[in-house]
C-alpha atoms as a PDB file:
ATOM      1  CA  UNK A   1      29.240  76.970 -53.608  1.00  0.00           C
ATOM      2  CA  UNK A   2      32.165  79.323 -52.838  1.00  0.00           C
ATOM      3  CA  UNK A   3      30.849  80.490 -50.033  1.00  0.00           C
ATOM      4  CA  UNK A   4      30.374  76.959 -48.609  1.00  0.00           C
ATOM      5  CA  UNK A   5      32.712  75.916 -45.963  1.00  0.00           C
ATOM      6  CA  UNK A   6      34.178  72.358 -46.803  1.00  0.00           C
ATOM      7  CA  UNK A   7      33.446  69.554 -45.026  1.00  0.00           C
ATOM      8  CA  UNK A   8      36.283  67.302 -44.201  1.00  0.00           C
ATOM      9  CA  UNK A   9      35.637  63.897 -43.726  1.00  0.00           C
ATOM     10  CA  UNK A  10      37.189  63.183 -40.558  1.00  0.00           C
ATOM     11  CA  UNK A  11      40.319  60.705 -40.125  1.00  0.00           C
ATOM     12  CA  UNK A  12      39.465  57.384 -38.747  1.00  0.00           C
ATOM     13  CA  UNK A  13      40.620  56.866 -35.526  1.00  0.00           C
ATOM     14  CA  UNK A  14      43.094  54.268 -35.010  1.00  0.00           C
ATOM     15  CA  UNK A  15      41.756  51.269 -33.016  1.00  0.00           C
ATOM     16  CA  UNK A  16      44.077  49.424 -30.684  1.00  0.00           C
ATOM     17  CA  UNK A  17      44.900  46.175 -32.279  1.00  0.00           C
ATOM     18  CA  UNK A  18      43.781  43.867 -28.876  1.00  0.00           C
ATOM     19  CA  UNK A  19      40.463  45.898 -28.772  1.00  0.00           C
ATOM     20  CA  UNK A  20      40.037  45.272 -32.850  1.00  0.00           C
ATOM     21  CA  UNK A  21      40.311  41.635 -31.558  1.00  0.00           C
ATOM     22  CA  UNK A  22      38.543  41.693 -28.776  1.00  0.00           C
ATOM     23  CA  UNK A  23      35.100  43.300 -30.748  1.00  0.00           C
ATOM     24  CA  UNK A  24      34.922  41.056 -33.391  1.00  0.00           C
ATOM     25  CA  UNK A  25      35.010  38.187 -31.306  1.00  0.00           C
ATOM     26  CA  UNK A  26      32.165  39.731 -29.123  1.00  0.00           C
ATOM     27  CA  UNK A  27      30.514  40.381 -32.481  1.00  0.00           C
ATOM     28  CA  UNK A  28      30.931  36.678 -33.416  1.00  0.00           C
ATOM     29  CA  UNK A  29      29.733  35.613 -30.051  1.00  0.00           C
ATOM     30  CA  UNK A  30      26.665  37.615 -30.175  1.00  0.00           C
ATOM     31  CA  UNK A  31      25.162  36.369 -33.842  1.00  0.00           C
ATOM     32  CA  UNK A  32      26.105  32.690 -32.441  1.00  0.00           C
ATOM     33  CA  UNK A  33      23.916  33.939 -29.413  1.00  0.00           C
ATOM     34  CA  UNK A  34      20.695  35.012 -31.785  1.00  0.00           C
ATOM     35  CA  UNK A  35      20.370  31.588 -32.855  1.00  0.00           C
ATOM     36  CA  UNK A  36      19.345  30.550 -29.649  1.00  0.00           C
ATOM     37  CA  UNK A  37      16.392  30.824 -27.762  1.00  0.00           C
ATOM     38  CA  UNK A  38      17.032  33.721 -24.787  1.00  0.00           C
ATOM     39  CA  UNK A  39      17.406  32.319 -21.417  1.00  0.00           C
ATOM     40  CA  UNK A  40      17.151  34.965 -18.782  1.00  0.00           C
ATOM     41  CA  UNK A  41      19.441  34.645 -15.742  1.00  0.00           C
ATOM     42  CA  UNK A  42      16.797  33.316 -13.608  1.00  0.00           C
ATOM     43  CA  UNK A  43      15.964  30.303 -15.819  1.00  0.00           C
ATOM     44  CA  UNK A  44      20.039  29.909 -15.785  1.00  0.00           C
ATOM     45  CA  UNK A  45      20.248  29.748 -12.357  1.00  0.00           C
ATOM     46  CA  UNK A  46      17.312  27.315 -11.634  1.00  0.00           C
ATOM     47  CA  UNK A  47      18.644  25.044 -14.059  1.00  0.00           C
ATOM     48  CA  UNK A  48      22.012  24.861 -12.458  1.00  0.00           C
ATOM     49  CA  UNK A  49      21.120  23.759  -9.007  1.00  0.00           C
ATOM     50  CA  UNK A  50      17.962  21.478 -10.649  1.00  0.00           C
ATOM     51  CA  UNK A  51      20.528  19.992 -12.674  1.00  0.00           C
ATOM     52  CA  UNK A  52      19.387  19.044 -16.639  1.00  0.00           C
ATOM     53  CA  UNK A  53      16.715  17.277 -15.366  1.00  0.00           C
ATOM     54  CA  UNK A  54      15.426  16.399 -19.254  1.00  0.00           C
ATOM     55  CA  UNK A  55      18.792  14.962 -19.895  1.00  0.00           C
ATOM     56  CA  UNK A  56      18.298  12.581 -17.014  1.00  0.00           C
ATOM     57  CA  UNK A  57      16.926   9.241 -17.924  1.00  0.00           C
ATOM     58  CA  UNK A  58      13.773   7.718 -16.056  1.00  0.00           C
ATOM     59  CA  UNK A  59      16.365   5.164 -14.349  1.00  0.00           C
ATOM     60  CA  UNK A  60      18.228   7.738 -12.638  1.00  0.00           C
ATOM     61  CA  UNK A  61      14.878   9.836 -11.607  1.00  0.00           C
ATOM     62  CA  UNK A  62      11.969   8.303  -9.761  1.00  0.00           C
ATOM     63  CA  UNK A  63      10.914  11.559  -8.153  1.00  0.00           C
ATOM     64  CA  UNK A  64       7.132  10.797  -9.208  1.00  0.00           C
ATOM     65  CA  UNK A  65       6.828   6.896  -8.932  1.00  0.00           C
ATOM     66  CA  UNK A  66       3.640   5.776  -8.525  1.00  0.00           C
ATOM     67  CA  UNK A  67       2.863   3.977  -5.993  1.00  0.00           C
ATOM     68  CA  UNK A  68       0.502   0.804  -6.883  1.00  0.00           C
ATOM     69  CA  UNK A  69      -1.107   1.052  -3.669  1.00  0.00           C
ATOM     70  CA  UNK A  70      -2.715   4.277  -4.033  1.00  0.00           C
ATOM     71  CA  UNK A  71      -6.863   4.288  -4.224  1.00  0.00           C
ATOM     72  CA  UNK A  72      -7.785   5.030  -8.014  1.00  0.00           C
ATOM     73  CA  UNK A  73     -11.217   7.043  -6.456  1.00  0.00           C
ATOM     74  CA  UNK A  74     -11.787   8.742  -3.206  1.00  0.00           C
ATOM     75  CA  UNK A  75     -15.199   6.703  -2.276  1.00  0.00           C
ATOM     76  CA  UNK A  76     -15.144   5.669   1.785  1.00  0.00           C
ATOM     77  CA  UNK A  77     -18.319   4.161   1.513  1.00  0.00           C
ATOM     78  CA  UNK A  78     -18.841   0.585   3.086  1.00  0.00           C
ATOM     79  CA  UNK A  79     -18.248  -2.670   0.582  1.00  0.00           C
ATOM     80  CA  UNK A  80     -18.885  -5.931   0.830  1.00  0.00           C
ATOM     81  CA  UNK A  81     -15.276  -6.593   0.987  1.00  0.00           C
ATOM     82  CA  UNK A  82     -13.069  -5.123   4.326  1.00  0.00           C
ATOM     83  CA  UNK A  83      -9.212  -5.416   4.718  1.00  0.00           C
ATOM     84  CA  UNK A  84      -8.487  -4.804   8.175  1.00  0.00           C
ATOM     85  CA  UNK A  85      -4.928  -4.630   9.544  1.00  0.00           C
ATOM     86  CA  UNK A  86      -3.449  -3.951  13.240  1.00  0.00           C
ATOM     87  CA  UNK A  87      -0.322  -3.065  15.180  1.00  0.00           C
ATOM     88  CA  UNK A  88       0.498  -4.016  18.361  1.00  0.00           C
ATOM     89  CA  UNK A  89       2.873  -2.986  21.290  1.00  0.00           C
ATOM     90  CA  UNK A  90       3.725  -4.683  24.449  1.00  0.00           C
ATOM     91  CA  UNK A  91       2.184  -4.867  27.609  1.00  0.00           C
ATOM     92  CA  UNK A  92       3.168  -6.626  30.935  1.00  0.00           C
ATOM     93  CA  UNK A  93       6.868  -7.471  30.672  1.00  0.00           C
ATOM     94  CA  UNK A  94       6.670  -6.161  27.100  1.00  0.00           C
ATOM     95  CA  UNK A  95       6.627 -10.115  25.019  1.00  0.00           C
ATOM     96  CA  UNK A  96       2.342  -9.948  25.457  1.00  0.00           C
ATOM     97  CA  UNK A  97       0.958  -8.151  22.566  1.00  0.00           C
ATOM     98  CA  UNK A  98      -1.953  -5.870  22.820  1.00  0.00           C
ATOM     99  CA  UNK A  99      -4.080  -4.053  20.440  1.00  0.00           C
ATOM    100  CA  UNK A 100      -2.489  -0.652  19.228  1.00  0.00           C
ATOM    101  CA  UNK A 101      -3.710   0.398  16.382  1.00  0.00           C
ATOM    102  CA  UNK A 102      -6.924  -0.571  13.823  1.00  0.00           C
ATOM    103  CA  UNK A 103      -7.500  -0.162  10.402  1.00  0.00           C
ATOM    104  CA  UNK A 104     -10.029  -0.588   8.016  1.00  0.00           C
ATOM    105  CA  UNK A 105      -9.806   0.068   4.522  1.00  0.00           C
ATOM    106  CA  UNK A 106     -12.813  -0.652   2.047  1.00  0.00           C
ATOM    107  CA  UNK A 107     -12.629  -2.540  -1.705  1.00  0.00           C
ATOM    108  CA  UNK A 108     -11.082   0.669  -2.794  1.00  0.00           C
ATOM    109  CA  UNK A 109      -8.285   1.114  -0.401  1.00  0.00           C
ATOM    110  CA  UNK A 110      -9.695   4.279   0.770  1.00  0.00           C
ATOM    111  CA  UNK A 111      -9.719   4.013   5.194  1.00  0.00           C
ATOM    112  CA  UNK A 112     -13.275   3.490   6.822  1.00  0.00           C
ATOM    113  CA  UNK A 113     -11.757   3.216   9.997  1.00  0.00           C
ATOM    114  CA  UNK A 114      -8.393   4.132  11.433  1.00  0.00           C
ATOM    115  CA  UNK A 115      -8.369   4.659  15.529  1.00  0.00           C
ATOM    116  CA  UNK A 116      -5.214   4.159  18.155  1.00  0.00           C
ATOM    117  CA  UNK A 117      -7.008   1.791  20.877  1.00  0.00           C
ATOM    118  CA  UNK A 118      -5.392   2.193  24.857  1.00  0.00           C
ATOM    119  CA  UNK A 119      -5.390  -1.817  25.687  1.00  0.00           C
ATOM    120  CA  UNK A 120      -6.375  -2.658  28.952  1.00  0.00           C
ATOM    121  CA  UNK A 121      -3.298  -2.977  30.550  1.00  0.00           C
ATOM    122  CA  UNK A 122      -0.405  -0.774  30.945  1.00  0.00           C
ATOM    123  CA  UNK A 123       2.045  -0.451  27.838  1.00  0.00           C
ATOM    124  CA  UNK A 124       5.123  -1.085  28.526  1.00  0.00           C
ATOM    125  CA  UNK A 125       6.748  -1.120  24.609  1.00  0.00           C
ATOM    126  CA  UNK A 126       5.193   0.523  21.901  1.00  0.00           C
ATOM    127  CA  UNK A 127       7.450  -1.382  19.659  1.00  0.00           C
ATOM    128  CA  UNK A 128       7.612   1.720  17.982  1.00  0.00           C
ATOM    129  CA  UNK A 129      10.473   0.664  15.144  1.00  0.00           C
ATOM    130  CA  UNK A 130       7.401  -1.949  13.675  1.00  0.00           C
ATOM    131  CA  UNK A 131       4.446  -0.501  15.203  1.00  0.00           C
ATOM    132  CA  UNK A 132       5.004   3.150  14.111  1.00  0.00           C
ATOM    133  CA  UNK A 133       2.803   3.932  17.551  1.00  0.00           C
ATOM    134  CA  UNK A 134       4.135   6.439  19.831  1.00  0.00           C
ATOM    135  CA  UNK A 135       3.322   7.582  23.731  1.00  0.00           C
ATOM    136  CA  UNK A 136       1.377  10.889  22.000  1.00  0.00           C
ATOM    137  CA  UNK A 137      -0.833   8.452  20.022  1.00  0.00           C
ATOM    138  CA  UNK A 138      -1.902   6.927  22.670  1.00  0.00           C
ATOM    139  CA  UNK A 139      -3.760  10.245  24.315  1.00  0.00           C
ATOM    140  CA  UNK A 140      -5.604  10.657  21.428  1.00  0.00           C
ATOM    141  CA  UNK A 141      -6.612   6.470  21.371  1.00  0.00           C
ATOM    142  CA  UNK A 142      -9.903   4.978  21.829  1.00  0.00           C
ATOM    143  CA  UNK A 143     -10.413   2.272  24.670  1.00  0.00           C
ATOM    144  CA  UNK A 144     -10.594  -1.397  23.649  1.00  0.00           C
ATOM    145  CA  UNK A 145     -14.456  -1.929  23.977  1.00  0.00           C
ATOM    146  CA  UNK A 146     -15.087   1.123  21.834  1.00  0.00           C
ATOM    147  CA  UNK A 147     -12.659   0.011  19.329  1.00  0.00           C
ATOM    148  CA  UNK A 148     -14.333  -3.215  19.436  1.00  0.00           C
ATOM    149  CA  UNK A 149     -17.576  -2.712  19.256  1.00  0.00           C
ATOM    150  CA  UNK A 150     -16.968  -0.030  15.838  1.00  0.00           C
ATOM    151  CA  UNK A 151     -15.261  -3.108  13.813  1.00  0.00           C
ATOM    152  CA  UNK A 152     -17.816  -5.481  14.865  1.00  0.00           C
ATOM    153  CA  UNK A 153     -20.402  -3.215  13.421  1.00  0.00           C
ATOM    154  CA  UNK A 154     -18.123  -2.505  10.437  1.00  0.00           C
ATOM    155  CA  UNK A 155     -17.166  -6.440   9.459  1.00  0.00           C
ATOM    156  CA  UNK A 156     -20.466  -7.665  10.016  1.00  0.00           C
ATOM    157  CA  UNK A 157     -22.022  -9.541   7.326  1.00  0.00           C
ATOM    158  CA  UNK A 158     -18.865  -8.919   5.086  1.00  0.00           C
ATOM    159  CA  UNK A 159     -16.096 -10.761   3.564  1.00  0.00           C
ATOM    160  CA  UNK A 160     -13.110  -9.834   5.571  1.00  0.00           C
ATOM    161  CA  UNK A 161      -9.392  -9.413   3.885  1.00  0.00           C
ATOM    162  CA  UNK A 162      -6.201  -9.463   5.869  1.00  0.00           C
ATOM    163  CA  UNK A 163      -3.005 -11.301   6.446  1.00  0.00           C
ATOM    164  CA  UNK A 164      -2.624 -13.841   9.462  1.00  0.00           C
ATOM    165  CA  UNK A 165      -6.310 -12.053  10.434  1.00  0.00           C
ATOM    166  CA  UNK A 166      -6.534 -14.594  13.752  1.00  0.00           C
ATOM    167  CA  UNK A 167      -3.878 -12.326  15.235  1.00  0.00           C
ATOM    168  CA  UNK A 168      -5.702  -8.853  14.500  1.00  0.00           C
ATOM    169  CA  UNK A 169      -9.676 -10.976  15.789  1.00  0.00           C
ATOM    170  CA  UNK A 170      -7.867 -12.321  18.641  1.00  0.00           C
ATOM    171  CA  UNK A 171      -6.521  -9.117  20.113  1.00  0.00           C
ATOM    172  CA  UNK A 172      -9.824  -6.950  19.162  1.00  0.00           C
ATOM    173  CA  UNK A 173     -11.033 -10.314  21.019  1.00  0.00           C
ATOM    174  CA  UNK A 174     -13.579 -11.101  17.949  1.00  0.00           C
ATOM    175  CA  UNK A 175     -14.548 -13.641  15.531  1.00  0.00           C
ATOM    176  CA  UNK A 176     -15.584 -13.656  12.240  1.00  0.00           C
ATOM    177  CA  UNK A 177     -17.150 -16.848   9.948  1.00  0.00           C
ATOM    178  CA  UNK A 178     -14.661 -18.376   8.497  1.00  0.00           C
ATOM    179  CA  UNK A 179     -16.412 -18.697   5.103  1.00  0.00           C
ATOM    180  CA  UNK A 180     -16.308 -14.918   5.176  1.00  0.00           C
ATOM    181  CA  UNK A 181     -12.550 -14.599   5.855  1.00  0.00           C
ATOM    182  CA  UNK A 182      -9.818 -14.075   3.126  1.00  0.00           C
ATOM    183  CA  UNK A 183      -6.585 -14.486   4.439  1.00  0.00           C
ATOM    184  CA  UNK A 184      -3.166 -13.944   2.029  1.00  0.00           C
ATOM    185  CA  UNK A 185      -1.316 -16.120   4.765  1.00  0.00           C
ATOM    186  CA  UNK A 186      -3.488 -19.151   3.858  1.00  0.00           C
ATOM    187  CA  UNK A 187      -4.106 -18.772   0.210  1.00  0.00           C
ATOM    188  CA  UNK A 188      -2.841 -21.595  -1.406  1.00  0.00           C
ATOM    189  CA  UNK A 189      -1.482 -20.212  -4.507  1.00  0.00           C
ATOM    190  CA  UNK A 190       0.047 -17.489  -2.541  1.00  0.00           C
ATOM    191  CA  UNK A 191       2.134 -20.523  -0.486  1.00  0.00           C
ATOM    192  CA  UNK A 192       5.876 -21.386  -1.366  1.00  0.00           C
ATOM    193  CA  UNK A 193       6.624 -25.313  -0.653  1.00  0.00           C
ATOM    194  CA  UNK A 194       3.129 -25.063   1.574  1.00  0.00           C
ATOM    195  CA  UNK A 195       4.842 -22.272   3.830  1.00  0.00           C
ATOM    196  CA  UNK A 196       3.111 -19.240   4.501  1.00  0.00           C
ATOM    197  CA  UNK A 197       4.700 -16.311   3.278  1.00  0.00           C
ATOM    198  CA  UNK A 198       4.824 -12.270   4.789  1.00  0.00           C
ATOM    199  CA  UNK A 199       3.036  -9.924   3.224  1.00  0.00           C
ATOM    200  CA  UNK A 200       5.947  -7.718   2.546  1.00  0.00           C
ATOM    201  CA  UNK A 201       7.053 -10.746   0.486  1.00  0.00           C
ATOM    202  CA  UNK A 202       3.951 -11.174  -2.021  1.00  0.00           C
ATOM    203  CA  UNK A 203       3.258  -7.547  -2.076  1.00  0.00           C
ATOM    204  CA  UNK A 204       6.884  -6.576  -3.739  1.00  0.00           C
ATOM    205  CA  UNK A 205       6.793 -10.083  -5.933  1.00  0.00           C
ATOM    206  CA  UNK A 206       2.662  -9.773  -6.650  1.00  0.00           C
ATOM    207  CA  UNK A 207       1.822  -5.679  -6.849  1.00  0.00           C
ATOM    208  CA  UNK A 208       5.539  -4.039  -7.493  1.00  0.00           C
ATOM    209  CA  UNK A 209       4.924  -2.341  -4.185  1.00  0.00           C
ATOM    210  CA  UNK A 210       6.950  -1.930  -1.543  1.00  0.00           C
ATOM    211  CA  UNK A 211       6.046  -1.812   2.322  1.00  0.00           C
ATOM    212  CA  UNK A 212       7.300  -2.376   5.540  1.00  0.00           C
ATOM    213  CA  UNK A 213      10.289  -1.358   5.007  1.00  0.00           C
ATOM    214  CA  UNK A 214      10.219   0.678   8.175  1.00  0.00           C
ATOM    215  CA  UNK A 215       7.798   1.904  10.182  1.00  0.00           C
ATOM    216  CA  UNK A 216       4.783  -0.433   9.429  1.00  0.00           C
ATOM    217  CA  UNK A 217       1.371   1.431   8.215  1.00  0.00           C
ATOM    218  CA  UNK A 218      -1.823  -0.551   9.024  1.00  0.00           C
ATOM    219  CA  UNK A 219      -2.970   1.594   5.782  1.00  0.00           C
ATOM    220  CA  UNK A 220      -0.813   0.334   3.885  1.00  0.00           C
ATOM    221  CA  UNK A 221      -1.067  -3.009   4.721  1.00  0.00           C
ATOM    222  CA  UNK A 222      -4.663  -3.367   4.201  1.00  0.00           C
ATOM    223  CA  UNK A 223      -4.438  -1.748   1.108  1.00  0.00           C
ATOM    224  CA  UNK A 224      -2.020  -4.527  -0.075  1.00  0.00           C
ATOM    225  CA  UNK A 225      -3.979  -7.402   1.416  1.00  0.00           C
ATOM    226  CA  UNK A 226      -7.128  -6.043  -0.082  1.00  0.00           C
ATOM    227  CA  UNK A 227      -5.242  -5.587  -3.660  1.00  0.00           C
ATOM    228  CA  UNK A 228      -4.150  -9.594  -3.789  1.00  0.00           C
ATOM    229  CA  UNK A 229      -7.605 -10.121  -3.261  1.00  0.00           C
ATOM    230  CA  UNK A 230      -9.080  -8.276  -6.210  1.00  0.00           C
ATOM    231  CA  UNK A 231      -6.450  -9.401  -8.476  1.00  0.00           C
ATOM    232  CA  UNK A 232      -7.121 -12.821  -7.622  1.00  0.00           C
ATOM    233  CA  UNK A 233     -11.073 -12.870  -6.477  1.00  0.00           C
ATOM    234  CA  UNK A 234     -12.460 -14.753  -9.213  1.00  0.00           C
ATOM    235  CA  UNK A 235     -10.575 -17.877  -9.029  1.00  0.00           C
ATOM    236  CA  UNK A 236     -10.650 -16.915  -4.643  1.00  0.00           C
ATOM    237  CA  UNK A 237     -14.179 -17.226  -4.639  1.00  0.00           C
ATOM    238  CA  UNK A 238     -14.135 -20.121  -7.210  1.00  0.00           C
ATOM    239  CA  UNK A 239     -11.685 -22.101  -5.306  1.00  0.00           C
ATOM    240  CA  UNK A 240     -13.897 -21.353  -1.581  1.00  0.00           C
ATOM    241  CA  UNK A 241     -17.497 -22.638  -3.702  1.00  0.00           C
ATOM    242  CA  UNK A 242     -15.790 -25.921  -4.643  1.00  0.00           C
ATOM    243  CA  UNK A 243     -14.640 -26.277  -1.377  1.00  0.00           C
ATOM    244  CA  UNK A 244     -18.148 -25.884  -0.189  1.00  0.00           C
ATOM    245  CA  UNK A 245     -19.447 -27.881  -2.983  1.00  0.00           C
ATOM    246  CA  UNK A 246     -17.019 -30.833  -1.730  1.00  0.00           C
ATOM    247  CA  UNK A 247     -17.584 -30.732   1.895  1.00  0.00           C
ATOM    248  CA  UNK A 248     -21.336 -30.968   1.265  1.00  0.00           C
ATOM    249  CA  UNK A 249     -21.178 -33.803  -1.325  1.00  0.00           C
ATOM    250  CA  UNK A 250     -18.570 -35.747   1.473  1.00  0.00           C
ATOM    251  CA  UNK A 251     -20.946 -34.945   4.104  1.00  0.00           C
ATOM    252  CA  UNK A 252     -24.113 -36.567   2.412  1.00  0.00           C
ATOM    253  CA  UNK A 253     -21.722 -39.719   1.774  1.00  0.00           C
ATOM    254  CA  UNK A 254     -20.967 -40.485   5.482  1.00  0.00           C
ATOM    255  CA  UNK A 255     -24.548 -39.187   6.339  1.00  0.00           C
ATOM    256  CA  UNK A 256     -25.425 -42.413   3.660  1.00  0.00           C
ATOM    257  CA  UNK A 257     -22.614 -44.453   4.933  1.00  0.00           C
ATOM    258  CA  UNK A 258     -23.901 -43.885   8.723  1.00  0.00           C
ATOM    259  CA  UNK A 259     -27.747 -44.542   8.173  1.00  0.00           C
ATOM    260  CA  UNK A 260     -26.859 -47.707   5.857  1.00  0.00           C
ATOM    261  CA  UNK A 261     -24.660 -48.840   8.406  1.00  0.00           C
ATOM    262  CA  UNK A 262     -27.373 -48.257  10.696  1.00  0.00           C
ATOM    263  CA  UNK A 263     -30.137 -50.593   8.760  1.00  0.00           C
ATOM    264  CA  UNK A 264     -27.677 -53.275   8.671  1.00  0.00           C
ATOM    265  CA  UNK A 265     -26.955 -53.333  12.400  1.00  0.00           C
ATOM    266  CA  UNK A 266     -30.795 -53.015  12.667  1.00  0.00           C
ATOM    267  CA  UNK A 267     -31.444 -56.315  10.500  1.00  0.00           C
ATOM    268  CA  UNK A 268     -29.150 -58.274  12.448  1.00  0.00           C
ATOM    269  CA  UNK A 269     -30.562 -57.969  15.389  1.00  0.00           C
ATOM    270  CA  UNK A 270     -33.716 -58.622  14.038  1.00  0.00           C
ATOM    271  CA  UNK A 271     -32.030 -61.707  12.871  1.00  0.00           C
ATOM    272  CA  UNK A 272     -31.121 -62.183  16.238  1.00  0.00           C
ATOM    273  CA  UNK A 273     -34.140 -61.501  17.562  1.00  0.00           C
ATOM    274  CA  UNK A 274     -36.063 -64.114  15.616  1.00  0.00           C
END
């Protein structure tokens, strides 16, 4: 043991008071930090220019609002039920409307037919602000009999859905039976004071959707004609079969009315006769 050099214990070093200080509040700091989950600088960073996105409320996001127009399948097949919708620029001095633009969509609201058509006479406004049709579209656009003859086939047979639809037969020059034809315009319970309404109108108010607001899309469109008339088809349909019903029951009473009328006017002048 004697021969043992001593160990001193060395003397502690004195610490400047501000770094004392300054230590034990990083020491503080970092068991507040444990507690929490680590966030790397990354995540930091992201979150700072997203913003706290899960502190927003769904009122002041609507980043993924659903649109009520969208198809809920992706079946194009053909239905008994067509919406078709059109767009149309001008021609001649620019007020005559020709065909633009066709579109079929099927029960679904997925397209069976969508086709820029070059009408017959030079365009002189593409009305491009409503029509959404452009001087490219138009070199890619089918001509008006091949246009024509494609709806015919598609409508054929078929209950046809649209909104003022005499405007979109009348410049694909067509006609369709008008016991086949569902039109949103006429509707009666889609009427206000027994004025027609636009479809922009009974879409928002009807389906919570909103179109036209720009640019029309004939897509679109359909898709919301073709939605008022699934949501209201049953009574629809009812409503057209009374109609029927009616018209055939009033047209046996003056068929009556005329042939009794007939046998009386052929007794007196039998009377007269004699």
């Amino acid at each position: 043991m004697g021969g043992e050099a001593i160990k001193k214990k060395p003397k502690p070093v004195q610490m400047n008071p501000n770094w004392a200080q300054l230590q034990q509040k990083l020491k503080l700091n970092g068991s507040k930090a444990s507690s929490r989950p680590f966030r790397s600088s990354e995540e930091d960073t992201s979150k700072s220019i997203l913003g706290k996105r899960k502190d927003r409320t769904d009122d002041e996001s609507n980043d993924c609002e659903i649109n009520p127009l969208a198809p809920v399948n992706d079946d194009s097949s053909l239905t008994d039920a067509v919406a078709m919708d059109c767009e149309m620029v001008g021609v001649g001095e620019g007020n005559k409307s020709a065909l633009g633009r066709v579109t079929l969509v099927n029960k679904w609201g997925n397209v069976i037919y969508d086709e820029f058509v070059r009408p017959l006479e030079r365009v002189t406004d593409f009305r491009t602000n409503i029509s959404g049709i452009r001087p490219r579209d138009m070199r890619k656009g089918k001509d008006l009999w091949t246009a024509q003859k494609k709806v015919a086939e598609l409508i054929k047979g078929r209950i046809l859905v649209g909104h003022a639809l005499h405007n979109d037969l009348k410049a694909l020059l067509l006609s369709h039976p008008k016991k086949d034809i569902r039109d949103t315009s006429e509707y009666q319970p889609f009427l206000k004071s027994g004025s027609r309404r636009a479809l922009k109108h009974l879409a928002e108010e009807i389906l919570g959707a909103k179109i036209q607001s720009g640019e029309h899309c004939p897509i679109e469109d359909a898709r919301a004609a073709m939605m008022l008339y699934q949501r209201n088809r049953k009574e629809w349909e009812k409503n057209i079969k009374d109609h029927i019903r009616n018209k055939k029951k009033q047209g046996k009473w003056k068929l009556k009315k005329k042939q009794k009328n007939e046998d009386a006017s052929n007794a007196n002048q039998a009377g007269y006769e004699s």
